[in-house]
N, C-alpha and C. Protein backbone atom coordinates (compact mmCIF):
# COMPACT_ATOMS: atom_id res chain seq x y z
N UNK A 1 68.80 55.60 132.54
CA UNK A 1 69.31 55.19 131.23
C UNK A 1 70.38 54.14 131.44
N UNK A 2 70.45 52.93 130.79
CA UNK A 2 71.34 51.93 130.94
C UNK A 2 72.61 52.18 130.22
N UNK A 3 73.31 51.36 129.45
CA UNK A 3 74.04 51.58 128.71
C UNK A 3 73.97 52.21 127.09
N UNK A 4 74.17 53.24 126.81
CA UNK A 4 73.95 53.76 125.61
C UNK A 4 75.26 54.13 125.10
N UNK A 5 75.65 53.66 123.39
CA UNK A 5 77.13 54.14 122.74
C UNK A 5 76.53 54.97 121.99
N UNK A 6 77.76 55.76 121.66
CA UNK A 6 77.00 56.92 120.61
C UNK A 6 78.67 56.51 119.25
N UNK A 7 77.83 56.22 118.11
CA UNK A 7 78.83 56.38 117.16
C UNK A 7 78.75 57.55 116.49
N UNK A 8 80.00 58.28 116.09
CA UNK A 8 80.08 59.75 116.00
C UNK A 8 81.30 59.66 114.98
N UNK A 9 80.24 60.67 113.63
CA UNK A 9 81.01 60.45 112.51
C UNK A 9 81.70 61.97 112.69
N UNK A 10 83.07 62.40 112.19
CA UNK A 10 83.33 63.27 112.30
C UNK A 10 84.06 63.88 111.10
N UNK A 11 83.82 65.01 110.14
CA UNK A 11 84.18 65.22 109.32
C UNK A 11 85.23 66.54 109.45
N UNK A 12 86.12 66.10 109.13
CA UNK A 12 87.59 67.15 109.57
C UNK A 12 87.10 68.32 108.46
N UNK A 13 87.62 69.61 109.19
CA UNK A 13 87.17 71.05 108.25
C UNK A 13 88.57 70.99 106.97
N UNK A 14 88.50 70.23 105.90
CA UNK A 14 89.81 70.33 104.88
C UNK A 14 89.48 71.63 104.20
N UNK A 15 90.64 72.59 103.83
CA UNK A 15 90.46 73.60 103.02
C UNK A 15 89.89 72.88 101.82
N UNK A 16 89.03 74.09 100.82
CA UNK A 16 89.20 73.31 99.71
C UNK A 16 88.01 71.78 99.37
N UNK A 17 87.53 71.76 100.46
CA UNK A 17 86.69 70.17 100.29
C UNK A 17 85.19 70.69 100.91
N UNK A 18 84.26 71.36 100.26
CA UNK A 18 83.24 71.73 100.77
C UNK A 18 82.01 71.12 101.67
N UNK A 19 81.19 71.29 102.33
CA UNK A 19 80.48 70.14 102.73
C UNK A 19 78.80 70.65 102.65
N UNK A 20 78.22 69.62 102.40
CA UNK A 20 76.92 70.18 101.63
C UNK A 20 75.82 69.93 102.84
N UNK A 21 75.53 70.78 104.14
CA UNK A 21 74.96 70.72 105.23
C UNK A 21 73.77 70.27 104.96
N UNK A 22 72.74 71.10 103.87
CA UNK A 22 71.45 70.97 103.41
C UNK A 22 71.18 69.31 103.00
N UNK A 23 72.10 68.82 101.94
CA UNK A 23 72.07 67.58 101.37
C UNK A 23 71.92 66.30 102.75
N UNK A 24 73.12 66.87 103.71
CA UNK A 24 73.60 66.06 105.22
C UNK A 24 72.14 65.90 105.69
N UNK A 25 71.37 67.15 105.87
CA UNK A 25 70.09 67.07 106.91
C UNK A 25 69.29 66.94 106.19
N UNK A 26 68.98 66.95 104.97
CA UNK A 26 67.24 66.48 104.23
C UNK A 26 67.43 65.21 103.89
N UNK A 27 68.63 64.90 103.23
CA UNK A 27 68.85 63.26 102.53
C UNK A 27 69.70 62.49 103.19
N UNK A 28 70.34 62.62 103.61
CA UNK A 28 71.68 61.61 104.33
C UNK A 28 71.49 61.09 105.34
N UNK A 29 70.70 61.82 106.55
CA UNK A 29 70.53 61.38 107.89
C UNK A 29 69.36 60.73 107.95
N UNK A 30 68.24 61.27 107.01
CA UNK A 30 66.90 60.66 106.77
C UNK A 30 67.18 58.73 106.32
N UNK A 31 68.28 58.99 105.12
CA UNK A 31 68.34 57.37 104.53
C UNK A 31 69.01 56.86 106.04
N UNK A 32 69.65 57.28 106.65
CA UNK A 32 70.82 56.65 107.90
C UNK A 32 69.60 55.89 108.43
N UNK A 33 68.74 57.15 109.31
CA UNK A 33 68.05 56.88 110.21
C UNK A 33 66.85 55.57 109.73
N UNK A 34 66.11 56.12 108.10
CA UNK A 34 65.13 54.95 107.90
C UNK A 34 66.15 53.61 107.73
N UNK A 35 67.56 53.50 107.58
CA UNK A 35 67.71 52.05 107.08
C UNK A 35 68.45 51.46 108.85
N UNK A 36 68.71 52.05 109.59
CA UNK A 36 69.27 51.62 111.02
C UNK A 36 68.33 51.29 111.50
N UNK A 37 66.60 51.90 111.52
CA UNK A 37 65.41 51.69 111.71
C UNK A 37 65.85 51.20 113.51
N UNK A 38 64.81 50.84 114.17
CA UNK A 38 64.59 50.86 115.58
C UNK A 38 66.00 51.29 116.36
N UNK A 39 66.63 50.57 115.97
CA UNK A 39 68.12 50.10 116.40
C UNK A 39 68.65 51.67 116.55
N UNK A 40 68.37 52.33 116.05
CA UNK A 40 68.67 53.79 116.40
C UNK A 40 67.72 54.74 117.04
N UNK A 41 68.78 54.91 118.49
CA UNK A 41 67.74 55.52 119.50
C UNK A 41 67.84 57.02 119.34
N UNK A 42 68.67 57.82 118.39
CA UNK A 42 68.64 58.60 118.58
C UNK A 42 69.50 59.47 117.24
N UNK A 43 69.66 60.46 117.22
CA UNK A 43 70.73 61.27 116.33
C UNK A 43 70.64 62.56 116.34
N UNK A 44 71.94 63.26 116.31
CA UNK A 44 72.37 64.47 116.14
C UNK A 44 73.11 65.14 115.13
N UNK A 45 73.11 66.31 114.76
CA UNK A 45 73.67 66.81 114.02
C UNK A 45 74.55 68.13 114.19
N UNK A 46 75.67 68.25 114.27
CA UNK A 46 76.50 69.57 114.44
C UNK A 46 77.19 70.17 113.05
N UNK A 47 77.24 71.40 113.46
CA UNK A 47 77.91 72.01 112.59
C UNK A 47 79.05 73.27 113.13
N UNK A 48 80.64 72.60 112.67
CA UNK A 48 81.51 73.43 112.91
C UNK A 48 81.04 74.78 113.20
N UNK A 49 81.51 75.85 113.95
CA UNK A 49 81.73 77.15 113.85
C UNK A 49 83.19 77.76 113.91
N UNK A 50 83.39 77.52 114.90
CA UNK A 50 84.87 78.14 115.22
C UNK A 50 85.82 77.05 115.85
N UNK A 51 87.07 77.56 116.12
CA UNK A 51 87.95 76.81 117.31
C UNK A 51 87.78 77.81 118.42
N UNK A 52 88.84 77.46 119.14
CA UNK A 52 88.89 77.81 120.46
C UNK A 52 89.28 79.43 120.77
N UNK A 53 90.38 79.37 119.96
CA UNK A 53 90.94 80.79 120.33
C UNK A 53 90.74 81.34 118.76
N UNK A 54 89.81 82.67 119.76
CA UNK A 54 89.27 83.56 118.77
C UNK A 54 89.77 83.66 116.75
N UNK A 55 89.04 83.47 115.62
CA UNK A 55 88.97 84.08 114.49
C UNK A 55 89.88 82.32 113.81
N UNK A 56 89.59 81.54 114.78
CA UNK A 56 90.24 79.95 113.96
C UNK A 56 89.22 79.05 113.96
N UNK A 57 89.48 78.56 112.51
CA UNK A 57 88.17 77.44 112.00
C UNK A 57 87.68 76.43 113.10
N UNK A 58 86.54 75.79 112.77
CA UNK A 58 86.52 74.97 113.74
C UNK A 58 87.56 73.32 113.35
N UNK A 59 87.79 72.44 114.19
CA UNK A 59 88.51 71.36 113.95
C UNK A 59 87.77 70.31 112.65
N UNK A 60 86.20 70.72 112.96
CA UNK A 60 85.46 69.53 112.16
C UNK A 60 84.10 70.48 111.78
N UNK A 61 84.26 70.43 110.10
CA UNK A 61 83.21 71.28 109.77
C UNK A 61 81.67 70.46 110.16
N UNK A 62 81.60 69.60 110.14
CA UNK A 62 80.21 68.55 110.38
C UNK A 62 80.59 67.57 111.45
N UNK A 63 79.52 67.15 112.20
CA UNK A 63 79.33 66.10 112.82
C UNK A 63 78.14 65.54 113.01
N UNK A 64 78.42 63.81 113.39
CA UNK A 64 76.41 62.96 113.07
C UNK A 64 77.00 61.94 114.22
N UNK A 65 75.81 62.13 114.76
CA UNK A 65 75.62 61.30 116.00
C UNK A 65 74.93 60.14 115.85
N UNK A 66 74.98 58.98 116.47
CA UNK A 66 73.92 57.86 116.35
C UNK A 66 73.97 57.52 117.59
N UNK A 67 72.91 57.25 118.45
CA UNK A 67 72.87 56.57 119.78
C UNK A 67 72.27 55.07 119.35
N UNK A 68 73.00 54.09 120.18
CA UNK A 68 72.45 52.45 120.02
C UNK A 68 72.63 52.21 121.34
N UNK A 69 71.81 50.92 121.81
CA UNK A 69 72.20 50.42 123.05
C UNK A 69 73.50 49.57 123.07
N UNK A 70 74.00 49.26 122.46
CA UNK A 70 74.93 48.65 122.05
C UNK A 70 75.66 48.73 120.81
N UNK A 71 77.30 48.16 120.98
CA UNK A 71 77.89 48.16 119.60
C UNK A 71 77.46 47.03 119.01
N UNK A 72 76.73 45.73 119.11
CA UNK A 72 76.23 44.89 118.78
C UNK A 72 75.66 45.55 117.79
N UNK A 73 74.22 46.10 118.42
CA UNK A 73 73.27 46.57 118.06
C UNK A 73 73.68 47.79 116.84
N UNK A 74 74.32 48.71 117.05
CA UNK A 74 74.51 49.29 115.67
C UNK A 74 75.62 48.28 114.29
N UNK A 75 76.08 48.06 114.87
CA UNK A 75 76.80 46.62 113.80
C UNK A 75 75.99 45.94 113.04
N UNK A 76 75.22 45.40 113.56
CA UNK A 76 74.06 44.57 113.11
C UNK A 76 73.17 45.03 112.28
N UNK A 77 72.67 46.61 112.86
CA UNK A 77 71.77 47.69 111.72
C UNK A 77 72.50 47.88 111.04
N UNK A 78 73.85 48.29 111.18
CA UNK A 78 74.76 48.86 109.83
C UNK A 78 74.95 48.45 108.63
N UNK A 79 75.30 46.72 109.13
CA UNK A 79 76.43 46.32 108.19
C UNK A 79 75.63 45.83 106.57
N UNK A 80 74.15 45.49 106.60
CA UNK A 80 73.47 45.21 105.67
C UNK A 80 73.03 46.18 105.08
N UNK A 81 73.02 48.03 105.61
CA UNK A 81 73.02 48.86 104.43
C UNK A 81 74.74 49.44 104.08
N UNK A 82 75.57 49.04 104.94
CA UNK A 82 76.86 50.21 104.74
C UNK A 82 76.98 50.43 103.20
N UNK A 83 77.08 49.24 102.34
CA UNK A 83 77.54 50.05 100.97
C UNK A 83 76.39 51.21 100.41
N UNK A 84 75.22 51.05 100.51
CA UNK A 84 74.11 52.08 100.27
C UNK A 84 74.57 53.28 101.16
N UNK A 85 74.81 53.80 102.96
CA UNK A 85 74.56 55.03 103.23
C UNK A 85 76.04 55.17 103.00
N UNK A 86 77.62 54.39 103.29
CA UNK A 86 78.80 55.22 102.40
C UNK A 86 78.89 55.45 101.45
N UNK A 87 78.06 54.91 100.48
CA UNK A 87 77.70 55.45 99.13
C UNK A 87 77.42 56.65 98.89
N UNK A 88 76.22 56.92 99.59
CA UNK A 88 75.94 58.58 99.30
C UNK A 88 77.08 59.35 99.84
N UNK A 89 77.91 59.23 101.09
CA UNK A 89 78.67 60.30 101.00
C UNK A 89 79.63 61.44 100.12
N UNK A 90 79.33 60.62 99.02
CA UNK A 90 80.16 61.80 97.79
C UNK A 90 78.75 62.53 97.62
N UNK A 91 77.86 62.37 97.69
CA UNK A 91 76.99 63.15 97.38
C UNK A 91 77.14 64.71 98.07
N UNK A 92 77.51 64.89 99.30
CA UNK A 92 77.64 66.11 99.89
C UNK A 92 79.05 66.27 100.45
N UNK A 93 80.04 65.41 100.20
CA UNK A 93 81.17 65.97 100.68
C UNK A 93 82.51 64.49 100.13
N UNK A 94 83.33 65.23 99.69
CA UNK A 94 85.06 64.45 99.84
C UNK A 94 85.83 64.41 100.95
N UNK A 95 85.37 65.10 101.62
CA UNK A 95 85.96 64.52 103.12
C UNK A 95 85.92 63.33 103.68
N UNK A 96 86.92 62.51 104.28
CA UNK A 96 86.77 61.31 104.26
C UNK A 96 86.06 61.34 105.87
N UNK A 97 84.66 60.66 106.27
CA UNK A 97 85.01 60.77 107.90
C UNK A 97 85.77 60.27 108.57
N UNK A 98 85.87 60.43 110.01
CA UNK A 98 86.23 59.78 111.06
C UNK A 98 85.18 59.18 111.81
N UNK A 99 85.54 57.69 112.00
CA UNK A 99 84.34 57.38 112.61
C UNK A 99 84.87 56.72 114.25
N UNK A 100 84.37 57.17 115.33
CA UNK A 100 84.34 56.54 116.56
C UNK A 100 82.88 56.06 117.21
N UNK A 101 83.06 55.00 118.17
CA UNK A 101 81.91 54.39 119.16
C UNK A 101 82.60 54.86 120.55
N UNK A 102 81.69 55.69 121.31
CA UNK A 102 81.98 55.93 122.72
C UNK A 102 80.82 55.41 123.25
N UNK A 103 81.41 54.93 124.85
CA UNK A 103 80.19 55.04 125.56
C UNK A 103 79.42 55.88 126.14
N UNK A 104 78.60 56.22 126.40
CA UNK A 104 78.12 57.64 126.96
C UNK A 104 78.35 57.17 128.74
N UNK A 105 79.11 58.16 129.29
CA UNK A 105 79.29 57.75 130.68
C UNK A 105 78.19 58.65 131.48
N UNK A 106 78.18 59.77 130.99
CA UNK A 106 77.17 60.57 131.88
C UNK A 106 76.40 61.71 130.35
């Protein structure tokens, strides 16, 4: 595997701000994935459980993965749908994300 980034949206667990998992995985990731089209090698989906030490929330109720070969390369897929897929995000949640690009080292 050559160089692969993974951009990784991360949605903090806020009291009070629900997050709509079902909506995330039938509609949200589906529009992500058809409008990033090739350019996205990949995606994941997590869902908070816990923290670390026993009977505490987890840090981030949701998380969405995107693998690209590059930050070029997801920039380029992104930037001609962003107002369409940040759009839907009120649809399943008021949480604002966090968004990072890592590289995948191993």
């Amino acid at each position: 595997m050559g160089l692969m980034i993974k951009v990784s949206v991360l949605y903090p667990n806020q009291e009070g701000k629900p997050f709509n998992m079902d909506y995330y995985l039938k509609h949200h990731m589906p529009l992500v994935k058809n409008r990033l089209g090739a350019a996205c090698k990949g995606m994941a989906v997590e869902q908070g459980l816990a923290g670390a030490a026993p009977g505490t929330p987890p840090a981030y109720i949701a998380m969405g993965h995107l693998l690209f070969d590059s930050v070029d390369a997801f920039q380029s897929a992104f930037a001609p749908h962003s107002p369409e897929i940040l759009g839907d995000i009120p649809n399943y949640t008021a949480i604002e994300p966090l968004i990072q690009i890592s590289e995948i080292k191993l």
